[in-house]
C-alpha atoms as a PDB file:
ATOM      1  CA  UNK A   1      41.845  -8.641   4.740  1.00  0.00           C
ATOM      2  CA  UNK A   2      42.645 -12.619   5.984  1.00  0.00           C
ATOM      3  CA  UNK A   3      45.230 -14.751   5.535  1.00  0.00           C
ATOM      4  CA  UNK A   4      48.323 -15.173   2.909  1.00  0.00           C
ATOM      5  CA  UNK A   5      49.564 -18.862   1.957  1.00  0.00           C
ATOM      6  CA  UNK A   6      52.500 -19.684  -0.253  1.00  0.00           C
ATOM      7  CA  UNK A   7      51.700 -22.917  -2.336  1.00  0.00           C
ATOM      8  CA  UNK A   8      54.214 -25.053  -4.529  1.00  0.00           C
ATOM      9  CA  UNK A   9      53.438 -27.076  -7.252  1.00  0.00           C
ATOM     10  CA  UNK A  10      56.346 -29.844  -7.810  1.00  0.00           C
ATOM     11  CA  UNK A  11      56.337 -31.573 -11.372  1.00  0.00           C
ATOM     12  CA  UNK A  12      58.699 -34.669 -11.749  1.00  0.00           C
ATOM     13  CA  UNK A  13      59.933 -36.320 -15.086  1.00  0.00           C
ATOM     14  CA  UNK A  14      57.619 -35.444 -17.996  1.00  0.00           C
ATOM     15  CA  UNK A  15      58.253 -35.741 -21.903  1.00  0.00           C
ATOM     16  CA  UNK A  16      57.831 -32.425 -23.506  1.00  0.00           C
ATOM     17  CA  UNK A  17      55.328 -30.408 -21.408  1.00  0.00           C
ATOM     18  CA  UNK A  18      56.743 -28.716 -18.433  1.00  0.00           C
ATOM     19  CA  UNK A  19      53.573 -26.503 -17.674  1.00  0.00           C
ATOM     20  CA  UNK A  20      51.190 -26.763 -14.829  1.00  0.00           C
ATOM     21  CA  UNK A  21      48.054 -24.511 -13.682  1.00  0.00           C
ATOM     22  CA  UNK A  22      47.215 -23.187 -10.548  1.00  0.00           C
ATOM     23  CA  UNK A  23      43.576 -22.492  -9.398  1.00  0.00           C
ATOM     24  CA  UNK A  24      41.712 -21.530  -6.288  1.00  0.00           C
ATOM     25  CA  UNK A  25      38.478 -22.490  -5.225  1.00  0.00           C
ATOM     26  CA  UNK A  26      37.623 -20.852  -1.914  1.00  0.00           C
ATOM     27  CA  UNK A  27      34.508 -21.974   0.062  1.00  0.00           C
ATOM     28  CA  UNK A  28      31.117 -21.042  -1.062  1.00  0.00           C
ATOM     29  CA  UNK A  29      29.678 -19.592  -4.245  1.00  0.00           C
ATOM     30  CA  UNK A  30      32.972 -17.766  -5.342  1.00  0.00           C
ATOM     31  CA  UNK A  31      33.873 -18.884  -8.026  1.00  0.00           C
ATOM     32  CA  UNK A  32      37.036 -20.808  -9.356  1.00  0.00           C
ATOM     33  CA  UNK A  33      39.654 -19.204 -10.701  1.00  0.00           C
ATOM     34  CA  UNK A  34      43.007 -19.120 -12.287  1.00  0.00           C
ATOM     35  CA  UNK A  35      45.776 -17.984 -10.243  1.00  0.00           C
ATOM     36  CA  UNK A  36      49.177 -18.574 -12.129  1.00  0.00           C
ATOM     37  CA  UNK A  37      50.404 -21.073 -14.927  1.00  0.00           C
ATOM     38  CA  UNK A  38      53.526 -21.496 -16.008  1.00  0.00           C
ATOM     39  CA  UNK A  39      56.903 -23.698 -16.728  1.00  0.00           C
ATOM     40  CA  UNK A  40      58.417 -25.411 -13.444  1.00  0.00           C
ATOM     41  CA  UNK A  41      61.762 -24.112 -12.929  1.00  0.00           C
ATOM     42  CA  UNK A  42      64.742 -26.297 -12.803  1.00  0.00           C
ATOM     43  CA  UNK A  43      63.595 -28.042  -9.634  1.00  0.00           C
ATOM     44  CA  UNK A  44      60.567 -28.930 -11.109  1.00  0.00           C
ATOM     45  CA  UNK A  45      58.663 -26.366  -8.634  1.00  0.00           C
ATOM     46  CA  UNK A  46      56.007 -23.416  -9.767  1.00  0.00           C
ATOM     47  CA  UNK A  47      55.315 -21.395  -6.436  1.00  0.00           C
ATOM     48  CA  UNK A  48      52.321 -18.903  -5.865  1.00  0.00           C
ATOM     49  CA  UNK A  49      50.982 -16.765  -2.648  1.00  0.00           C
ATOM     50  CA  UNK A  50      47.066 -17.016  -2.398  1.00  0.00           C
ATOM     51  CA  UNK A  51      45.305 -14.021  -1.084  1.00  0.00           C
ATOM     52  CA  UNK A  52      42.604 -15.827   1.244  1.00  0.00           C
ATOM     53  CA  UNK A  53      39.319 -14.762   3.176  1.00  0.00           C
ATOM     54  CA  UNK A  54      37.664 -18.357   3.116  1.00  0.00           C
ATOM     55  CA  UNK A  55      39.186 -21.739   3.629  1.00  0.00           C
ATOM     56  CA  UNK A  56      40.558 -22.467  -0.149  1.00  0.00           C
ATOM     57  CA  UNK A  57      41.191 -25.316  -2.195  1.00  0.00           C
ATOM     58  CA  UNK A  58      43.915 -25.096  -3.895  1.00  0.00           C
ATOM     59  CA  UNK A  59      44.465 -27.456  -7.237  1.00  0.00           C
ATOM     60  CA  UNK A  60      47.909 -27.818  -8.990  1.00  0.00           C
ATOM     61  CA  UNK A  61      47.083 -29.171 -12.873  1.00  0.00           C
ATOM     62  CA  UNK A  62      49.219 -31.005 -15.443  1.00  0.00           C
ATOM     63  CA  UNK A  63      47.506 -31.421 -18.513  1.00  0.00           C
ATOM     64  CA  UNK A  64      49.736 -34.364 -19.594  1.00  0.00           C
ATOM     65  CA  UNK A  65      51.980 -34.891 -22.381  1.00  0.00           C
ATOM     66  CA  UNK A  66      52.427 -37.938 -25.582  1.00  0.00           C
ATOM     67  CA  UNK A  67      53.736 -39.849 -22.306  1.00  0.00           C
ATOM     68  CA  UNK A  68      52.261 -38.744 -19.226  1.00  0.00           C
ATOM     69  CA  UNK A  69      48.722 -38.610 -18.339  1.00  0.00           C
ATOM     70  CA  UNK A  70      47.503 -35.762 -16.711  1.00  0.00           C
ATOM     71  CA  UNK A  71      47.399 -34.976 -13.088  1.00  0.00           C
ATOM     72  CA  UNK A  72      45.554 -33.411 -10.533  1.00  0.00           C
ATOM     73  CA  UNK A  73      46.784 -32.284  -7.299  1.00  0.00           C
ATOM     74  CA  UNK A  74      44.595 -30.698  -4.570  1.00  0.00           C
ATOM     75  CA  UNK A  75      45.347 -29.557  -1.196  1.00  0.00           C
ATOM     76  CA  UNK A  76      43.283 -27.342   1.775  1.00  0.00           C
ATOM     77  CA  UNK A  77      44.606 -24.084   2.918  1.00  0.00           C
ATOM     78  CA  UNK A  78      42.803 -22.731   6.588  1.00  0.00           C
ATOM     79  CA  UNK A  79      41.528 -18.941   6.470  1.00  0.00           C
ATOM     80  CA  UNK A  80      41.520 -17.563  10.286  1.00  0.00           C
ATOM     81  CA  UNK A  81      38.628 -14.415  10.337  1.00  0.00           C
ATOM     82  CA  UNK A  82      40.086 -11.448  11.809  1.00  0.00           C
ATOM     83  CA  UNK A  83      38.304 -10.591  15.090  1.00  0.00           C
ATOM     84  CA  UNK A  84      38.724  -7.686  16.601  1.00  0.00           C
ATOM     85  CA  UNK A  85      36.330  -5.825  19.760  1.00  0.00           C
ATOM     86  CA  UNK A  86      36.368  -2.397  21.351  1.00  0.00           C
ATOM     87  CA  UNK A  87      34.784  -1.611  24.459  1.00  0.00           C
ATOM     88  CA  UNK A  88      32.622   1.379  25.322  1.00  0.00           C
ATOM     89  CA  UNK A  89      31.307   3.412  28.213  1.00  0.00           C
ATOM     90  CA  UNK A  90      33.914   3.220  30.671  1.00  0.00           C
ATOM     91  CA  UNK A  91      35.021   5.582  32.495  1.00  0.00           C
ATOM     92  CA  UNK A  92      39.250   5.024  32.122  1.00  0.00           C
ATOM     93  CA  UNK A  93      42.102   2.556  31.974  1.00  0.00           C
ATOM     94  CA  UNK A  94      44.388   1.182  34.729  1.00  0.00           C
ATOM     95  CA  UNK A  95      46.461  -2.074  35.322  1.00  0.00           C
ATOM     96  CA  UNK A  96      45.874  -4.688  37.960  1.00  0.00           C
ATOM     97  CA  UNK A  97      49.282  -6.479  38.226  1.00  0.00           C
ATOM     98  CA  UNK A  98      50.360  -6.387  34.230  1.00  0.00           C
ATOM     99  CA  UNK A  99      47.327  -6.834  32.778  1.00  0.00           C
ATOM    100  CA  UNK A 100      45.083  -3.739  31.378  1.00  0.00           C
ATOM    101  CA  UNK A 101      41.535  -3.051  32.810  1.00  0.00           C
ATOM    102  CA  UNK A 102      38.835  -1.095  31.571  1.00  0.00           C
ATOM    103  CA  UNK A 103      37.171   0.696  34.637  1.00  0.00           C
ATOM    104  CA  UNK A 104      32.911   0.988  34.801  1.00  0.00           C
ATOM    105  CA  UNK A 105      31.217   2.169  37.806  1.00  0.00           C
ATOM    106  CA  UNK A 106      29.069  -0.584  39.196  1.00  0.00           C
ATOM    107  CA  UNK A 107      25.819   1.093  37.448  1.00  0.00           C
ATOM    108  CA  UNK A 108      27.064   1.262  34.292  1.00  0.00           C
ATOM    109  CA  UNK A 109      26.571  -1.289  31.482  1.00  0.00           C
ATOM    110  CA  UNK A 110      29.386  -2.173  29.394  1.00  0.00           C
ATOM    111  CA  UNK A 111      29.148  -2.290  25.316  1.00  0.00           C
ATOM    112  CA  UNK A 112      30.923  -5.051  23.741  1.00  0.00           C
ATOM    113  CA  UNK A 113      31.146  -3.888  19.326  1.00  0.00           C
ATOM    114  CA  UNK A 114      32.966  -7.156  17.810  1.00  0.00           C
ATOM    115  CA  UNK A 115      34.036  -6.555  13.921  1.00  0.00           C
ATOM    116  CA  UNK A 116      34.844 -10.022  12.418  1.00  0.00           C
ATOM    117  CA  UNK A 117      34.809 -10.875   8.777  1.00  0.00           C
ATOM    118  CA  UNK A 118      31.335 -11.336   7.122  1.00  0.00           C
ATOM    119  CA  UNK A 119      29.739 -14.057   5.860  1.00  0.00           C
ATOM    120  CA  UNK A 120      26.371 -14.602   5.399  1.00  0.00           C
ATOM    121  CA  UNK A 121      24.235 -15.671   8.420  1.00  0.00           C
ATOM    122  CA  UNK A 122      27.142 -15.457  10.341  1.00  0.00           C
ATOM    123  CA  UNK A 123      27.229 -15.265  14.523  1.00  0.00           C
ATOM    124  CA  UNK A 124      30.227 -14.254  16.883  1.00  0.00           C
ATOM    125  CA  UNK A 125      30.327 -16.331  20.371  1.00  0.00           C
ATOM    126  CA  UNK A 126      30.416 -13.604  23.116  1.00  0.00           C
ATOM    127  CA  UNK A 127      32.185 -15.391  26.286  1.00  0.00           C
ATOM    128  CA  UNK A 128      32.164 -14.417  29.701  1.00  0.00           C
ATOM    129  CA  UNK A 129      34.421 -15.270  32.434  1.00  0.00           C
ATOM    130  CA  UNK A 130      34.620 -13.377  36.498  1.00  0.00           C
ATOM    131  CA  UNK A 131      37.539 -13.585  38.637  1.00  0.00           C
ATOM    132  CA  UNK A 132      36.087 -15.000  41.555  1.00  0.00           C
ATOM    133  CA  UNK A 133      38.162 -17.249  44.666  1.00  0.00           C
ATOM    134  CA  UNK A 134      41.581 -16.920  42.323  1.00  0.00           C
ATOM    135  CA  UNK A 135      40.767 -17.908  38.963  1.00  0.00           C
ATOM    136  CA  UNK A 136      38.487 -17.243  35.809  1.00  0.00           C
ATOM    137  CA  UNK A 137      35.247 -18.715  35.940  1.00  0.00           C
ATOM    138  CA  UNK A 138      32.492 -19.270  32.783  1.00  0.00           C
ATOM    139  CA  UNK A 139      30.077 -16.688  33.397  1.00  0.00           C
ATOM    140  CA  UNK A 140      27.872 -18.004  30.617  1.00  0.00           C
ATOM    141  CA  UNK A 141      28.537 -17.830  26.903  1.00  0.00           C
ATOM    142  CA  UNK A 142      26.147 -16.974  23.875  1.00  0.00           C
ATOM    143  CA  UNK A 143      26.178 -16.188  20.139  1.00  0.00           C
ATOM    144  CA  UNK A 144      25.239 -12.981  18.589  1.00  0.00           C
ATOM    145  CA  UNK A 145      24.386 -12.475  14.222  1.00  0.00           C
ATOM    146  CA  UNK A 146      26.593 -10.141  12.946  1.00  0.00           C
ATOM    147  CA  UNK A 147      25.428  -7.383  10.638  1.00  0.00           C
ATOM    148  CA  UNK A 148      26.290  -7.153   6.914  1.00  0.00           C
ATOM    149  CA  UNK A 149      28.859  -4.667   8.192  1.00  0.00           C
ATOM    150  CA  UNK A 150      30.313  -7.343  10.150  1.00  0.00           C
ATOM    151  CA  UNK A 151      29.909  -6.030  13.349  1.00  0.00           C
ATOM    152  CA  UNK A 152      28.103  -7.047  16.745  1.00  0.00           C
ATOM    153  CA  UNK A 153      27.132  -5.260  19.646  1.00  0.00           C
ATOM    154  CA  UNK A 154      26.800  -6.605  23.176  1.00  0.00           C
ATOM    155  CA  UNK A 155      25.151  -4.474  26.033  1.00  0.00           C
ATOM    156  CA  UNK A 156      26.367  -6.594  29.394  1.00  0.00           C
ATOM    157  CA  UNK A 157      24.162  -5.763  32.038  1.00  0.00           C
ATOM    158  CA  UNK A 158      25.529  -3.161  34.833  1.00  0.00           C
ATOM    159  CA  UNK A 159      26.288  -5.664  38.203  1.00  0.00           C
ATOM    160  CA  UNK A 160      25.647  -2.868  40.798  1.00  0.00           C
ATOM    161  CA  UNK A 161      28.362  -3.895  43.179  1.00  0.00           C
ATOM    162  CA  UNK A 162      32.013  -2.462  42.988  1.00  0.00           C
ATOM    163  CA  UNK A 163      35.392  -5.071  43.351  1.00  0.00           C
ATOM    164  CA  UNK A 164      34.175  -7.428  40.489  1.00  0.00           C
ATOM    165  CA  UNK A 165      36.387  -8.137  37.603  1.00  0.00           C
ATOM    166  CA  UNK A 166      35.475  -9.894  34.481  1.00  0.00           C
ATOM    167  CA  UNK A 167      36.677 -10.585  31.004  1.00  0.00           C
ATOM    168  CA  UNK A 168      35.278 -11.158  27.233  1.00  0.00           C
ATOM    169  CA  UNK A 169      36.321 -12.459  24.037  1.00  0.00           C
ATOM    170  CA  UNK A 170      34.342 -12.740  20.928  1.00  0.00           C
ATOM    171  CA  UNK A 171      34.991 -16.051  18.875  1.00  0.00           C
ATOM    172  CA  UNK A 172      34.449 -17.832  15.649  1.00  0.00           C
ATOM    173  CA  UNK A 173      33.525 -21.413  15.829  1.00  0.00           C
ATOM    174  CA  UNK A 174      33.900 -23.447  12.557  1.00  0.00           C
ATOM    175  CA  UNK A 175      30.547 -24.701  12.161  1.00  0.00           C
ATOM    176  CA  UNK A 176      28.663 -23.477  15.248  1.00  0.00           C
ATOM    177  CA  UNK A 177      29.007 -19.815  14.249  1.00  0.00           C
ATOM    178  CA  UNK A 178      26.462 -20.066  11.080  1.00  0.00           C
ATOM    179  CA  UNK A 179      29.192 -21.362   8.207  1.00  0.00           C
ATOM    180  CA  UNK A 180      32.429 -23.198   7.889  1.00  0.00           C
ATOM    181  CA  UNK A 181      33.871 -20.716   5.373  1.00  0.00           C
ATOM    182  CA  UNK A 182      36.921 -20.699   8.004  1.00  0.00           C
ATOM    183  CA  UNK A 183      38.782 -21.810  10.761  1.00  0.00           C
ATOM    184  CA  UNK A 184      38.242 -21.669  14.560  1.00  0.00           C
ATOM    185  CA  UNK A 185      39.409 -18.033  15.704  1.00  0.00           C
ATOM    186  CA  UNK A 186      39.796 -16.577  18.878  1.00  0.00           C
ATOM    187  CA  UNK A 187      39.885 -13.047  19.833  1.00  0.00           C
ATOM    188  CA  UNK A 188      41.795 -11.287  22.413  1.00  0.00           C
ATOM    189  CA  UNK A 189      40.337 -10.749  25.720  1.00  0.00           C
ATOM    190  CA  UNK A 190      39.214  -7.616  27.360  1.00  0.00           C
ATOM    191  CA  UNK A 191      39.172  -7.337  30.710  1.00  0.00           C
ATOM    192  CA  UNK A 192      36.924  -4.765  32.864  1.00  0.00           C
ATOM    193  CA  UNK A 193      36.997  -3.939  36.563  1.00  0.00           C
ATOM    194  CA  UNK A 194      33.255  -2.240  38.313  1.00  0.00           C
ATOM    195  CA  UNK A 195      34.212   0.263  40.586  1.00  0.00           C
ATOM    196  CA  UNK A 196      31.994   2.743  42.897  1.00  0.00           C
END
């Protein structure tokens, strides 16, 4: 899974040769590769969709002609990770006005399990935030190594008093998660109420 781009290559006036290459380079140690070549249509235009997990490079080629030189043609598409959290051990669902709460008694510890798309030696940022005196608050923030599996579990520690409500949201941060393989992602938040 990750993110789809459409690319297109524009060619103007050549002599004979009307064919250009398309390659893709995405970040890391993947390699480069071939991704369509071919004669420019009418317009002058050869289009492609890129399949992306990484941030990708993506190089339109003209290998010239007996009157044009070649060119080279590169341009950076932005991979977002997919991020994605479920929460465990509480005890129902409810809303408070028109937003959806997960319900703990006050004793019991809430389990965070963020799946986001691997990369090696790559962390999620686990946020917290409490309703307190009308608005959210930073609660304190932190960041967790995800497994190969790509997942990441958070145990938040049980508060022992009933009427708080707080919210989550796991993030990745290009280049303060562990890599810059992609860009700056947010997940949704979760919100949880501690009742008796």
């Amino acid at each position: 899974m990750g993110s789809r781009t459409s690319r297109t290559a524009r060619l103007g006036t050549t002599y004979k040769n009307r064919v250009v290459e398309i390659w893709s380079d995405p970040y890391g140690d993947t390699p480069k590769r071939l991704i369509k070549k071919g004669t420019v249509n009418s317009g002058g235009n050869l289009s492609v969709t890129v399949d992306m997990t990484r941030d990708t490079t993506v190089t339109a080629f003209f290998a010239g002609d007996a009157r044009y030189a070649p060119k080279t043609v590169k341009s950076t598409a932005y991979a977002r990770v997919n991020v994605s959290t479920s929460v465990s051990k509480h005890y129902k669902t409810g809303r408070i006005g028109s937003t959806t709460y997960y319900y703990f008694h006050k004793k019991t510890a809430p389990v965070f399990t963020t799946t986001m798309s691997y990369y090696k030696g790559r962390k999620q940022l686990f946020q917290l935030q409490v309703y307190y005196q009308g608005k959210w608050q930073g609660a304190g923030s932190q960041y967790f190594a995800l497994g190969t599996n790509g997942k990441s579990a958070v145990s938040l520690e049980a508060p022992g008093e009933s009427g708080i409500r707080a919210r989550m949201r796991s993030s990745y941060i290009d280049g303060s998660s562990g890599d810059s393989a992609n860009y700056t992602t947010h997940g949704a938040w979760k919100y949880i109420y501690f009742s008796n």
